[in-house]
N, C-alpha and C. Protein backbone atom coordinates (compact mmCIF):
# COMPACT_ATOMS: atom_id res chain seq x y z
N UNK A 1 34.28 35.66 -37.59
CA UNK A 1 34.77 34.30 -37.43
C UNK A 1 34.40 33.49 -38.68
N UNK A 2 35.50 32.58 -39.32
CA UNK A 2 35.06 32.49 -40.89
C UNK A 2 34.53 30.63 -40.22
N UNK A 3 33.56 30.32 -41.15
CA UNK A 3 32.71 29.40 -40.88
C UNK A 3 33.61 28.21 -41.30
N UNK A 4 33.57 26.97 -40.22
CA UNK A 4 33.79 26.15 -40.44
C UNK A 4 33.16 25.07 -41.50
N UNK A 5 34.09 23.90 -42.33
CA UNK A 5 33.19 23.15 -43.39
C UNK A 5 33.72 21.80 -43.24
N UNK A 6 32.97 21.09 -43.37
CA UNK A 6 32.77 19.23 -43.31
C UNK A 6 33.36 19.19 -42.22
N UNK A 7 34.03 18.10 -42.08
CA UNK A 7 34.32 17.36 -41.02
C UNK A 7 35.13 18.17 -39.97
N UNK A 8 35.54 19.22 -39.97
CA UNK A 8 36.04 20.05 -38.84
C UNK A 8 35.00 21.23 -37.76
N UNK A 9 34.14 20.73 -38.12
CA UNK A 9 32.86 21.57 -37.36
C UNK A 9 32.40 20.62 -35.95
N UNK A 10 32.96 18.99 -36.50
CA UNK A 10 32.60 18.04 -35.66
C UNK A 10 33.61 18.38 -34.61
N UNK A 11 32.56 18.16 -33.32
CA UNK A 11 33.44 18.45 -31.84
C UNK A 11 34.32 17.12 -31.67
N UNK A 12 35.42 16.97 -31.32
CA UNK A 12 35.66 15.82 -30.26
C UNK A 12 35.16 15.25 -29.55
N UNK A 13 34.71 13.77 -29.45
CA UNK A 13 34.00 13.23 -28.33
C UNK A 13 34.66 11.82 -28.55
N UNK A 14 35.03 11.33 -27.52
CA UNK A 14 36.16 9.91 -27.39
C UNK A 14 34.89 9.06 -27.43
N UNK A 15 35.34 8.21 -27.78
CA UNK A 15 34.69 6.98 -28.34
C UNK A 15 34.26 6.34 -27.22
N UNK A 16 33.81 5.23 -26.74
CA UNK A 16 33.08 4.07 -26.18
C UNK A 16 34.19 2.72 -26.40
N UNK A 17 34.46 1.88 -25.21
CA UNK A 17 35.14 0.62 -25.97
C UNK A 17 34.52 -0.34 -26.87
N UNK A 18 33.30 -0.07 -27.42
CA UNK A 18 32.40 -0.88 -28.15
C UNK A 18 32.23 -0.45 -29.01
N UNK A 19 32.33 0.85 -29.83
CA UNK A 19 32.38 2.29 -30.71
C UNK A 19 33.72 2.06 -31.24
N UNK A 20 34.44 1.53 -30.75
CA UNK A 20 36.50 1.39 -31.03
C UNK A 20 36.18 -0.15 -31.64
N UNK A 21 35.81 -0.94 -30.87
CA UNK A 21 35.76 -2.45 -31.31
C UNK A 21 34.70 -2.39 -32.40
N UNK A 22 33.56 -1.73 -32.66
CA UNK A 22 32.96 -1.80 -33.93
C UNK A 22 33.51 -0.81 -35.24
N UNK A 23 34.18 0.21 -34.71
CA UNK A 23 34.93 0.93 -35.82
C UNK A 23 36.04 -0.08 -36.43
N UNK A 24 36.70 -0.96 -35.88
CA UNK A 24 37.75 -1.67 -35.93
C UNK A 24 37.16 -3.06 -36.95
N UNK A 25 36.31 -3.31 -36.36
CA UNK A 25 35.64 -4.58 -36.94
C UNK A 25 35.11 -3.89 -38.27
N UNK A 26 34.75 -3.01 -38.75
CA UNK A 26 34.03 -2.44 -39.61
C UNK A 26 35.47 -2.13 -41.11
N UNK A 27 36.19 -1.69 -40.18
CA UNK A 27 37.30 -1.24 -41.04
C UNK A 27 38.42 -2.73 -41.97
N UNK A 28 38.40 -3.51 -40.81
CA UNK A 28 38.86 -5.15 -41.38
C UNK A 28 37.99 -5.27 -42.52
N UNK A 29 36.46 -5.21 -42.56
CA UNK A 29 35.88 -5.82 -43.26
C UNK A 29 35.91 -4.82 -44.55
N UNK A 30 36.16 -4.17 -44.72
CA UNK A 30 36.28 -2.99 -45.75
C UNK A 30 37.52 -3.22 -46.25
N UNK A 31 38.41 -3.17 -45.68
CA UNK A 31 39.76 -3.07 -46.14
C UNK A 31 39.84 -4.97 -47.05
N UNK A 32 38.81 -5.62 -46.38
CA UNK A 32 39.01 -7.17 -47.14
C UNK A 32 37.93 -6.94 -48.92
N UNK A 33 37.32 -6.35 -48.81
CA UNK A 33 36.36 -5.79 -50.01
C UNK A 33 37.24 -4.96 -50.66
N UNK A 34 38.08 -3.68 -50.40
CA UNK A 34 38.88 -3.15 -51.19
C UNK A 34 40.15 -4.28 -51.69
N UNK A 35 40.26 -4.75 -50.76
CA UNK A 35 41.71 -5.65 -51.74
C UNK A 35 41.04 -6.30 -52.96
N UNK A 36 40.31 -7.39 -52.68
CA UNK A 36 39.39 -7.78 -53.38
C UNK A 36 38.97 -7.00 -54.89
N UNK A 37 38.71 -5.62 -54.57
CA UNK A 37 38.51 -4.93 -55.54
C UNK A 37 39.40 -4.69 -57.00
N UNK A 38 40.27 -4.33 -55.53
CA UNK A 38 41.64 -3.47 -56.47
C UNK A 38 42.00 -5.05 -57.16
N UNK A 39 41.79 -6.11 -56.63
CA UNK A 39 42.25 -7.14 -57.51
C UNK A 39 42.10 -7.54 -58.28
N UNK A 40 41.00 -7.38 -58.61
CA UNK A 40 39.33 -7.47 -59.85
C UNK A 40 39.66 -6.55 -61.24
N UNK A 41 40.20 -5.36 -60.62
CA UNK A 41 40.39 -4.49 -61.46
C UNK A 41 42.10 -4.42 -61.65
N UNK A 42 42.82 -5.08 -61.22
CA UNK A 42 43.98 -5.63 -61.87
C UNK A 42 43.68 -6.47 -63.01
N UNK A 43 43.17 -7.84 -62.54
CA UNK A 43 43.17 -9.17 -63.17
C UNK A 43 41.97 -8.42 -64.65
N UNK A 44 40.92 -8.08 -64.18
CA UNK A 44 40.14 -7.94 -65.20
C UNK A 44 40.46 -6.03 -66.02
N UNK A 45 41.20 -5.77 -66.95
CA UNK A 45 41.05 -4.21 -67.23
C UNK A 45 39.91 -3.37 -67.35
N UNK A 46 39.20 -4.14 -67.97
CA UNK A 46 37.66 -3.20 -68.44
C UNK A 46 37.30 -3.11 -67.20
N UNK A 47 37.38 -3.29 -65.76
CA UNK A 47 36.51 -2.73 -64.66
C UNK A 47 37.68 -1.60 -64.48
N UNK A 48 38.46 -1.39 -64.71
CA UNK A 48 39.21 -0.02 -64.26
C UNK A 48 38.60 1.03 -64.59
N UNK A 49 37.66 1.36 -65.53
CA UNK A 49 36.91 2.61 -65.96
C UNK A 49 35.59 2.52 -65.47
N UNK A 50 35.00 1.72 -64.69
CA UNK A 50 33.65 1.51 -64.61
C UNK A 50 33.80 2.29 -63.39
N UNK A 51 32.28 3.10 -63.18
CA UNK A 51 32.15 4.16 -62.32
C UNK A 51 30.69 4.07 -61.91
N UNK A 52 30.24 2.88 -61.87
CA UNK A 52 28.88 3.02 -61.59
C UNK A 52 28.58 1.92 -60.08
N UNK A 53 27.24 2.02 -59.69
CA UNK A 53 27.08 1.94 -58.13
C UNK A 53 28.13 0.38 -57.82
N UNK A 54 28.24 0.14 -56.95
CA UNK A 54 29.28 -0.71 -56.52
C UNK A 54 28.15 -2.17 -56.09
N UNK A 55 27.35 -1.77 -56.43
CA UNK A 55 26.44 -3.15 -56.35
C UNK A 55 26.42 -3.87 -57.84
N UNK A 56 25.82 -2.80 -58.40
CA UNK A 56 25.97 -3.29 -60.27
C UNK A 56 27.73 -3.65 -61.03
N UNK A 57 28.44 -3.03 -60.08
CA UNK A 57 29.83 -3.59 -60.18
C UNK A 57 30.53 -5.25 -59.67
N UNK A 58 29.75 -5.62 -58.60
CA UNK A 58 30.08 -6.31 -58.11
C UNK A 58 29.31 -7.44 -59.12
N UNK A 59 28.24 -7.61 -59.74
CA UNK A 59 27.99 -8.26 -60.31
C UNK A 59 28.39 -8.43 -62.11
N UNK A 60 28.87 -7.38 -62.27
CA UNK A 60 29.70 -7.33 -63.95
C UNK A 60 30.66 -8.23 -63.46
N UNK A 61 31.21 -8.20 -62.33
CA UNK A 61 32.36 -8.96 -61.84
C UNK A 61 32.43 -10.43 -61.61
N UNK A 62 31.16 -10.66 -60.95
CA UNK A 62 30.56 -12.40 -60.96
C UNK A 62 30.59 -12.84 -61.82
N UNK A 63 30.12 -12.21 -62.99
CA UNK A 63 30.25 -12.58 -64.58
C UNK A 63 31.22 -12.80 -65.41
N UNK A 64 32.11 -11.79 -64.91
CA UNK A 64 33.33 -11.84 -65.76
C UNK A 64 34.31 -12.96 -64.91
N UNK A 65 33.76 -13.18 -63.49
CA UNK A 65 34.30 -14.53 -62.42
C UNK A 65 34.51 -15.79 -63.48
N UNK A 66 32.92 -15.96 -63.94
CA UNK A 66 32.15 -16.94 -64.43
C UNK A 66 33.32 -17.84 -64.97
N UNK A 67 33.54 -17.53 -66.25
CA UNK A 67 34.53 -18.27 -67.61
C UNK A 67 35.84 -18.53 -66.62
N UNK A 68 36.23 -17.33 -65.81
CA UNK A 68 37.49 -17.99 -64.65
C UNK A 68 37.59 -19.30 -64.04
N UNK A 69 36.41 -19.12 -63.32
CA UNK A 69 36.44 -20.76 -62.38
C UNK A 69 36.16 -21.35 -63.71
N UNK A 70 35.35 -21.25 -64.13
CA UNK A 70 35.06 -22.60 -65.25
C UNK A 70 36.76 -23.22 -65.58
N UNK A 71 37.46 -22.26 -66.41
CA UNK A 71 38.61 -22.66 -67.22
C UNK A 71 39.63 -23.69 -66.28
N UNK A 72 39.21 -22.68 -64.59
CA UNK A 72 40.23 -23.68 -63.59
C UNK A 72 39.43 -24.72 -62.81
N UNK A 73 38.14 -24.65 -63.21
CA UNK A 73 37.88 -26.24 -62.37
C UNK A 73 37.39 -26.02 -61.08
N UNK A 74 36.90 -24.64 -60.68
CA UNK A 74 36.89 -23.74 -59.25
C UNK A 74 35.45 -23.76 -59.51
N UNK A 75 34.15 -24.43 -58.54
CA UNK A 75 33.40 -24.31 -58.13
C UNK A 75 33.06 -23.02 -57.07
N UNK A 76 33.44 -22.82 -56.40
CA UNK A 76 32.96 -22.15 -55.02
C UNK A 76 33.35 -20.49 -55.74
């Protein structure tokens, strides 16, 4: 019997209605961080090659925010 690998070894087991409502809630909030992202790395090019932890990314990004709001007058 040839051995199963990653995620197909996992059995089936149905979820919980609170397991569905936090997978759900979890996934909104992700999918609002990826747009976000992919937008960052539209508007700005030099983050399209950056490959490093997504914390130290997020802040090259505040920075490169910075001169943005300034130019438009955007506090927040």
């Amino acid at each position: 019997m040839p051995k199963e690998k990653g995620l197909a070894k996992l059995k089936k087991i149905p979820l919980t209605e609170a397991e569905h409502v936090i997978n759900s809630l979890h996934a909104r909030l992700r999918s609002r961080a990826e747009q976000g992202n992919a937008r960052l790395k539209v508007t700005f090019e030099a983050l399209r090659r950056v490959s490093q932890d997504p914390w130290r990314i997020g802040a090259i990004a505040a920075a490169a925010l910075m001169p943005l709001h300034r130019e438009h007058d955007r506090t927040t």
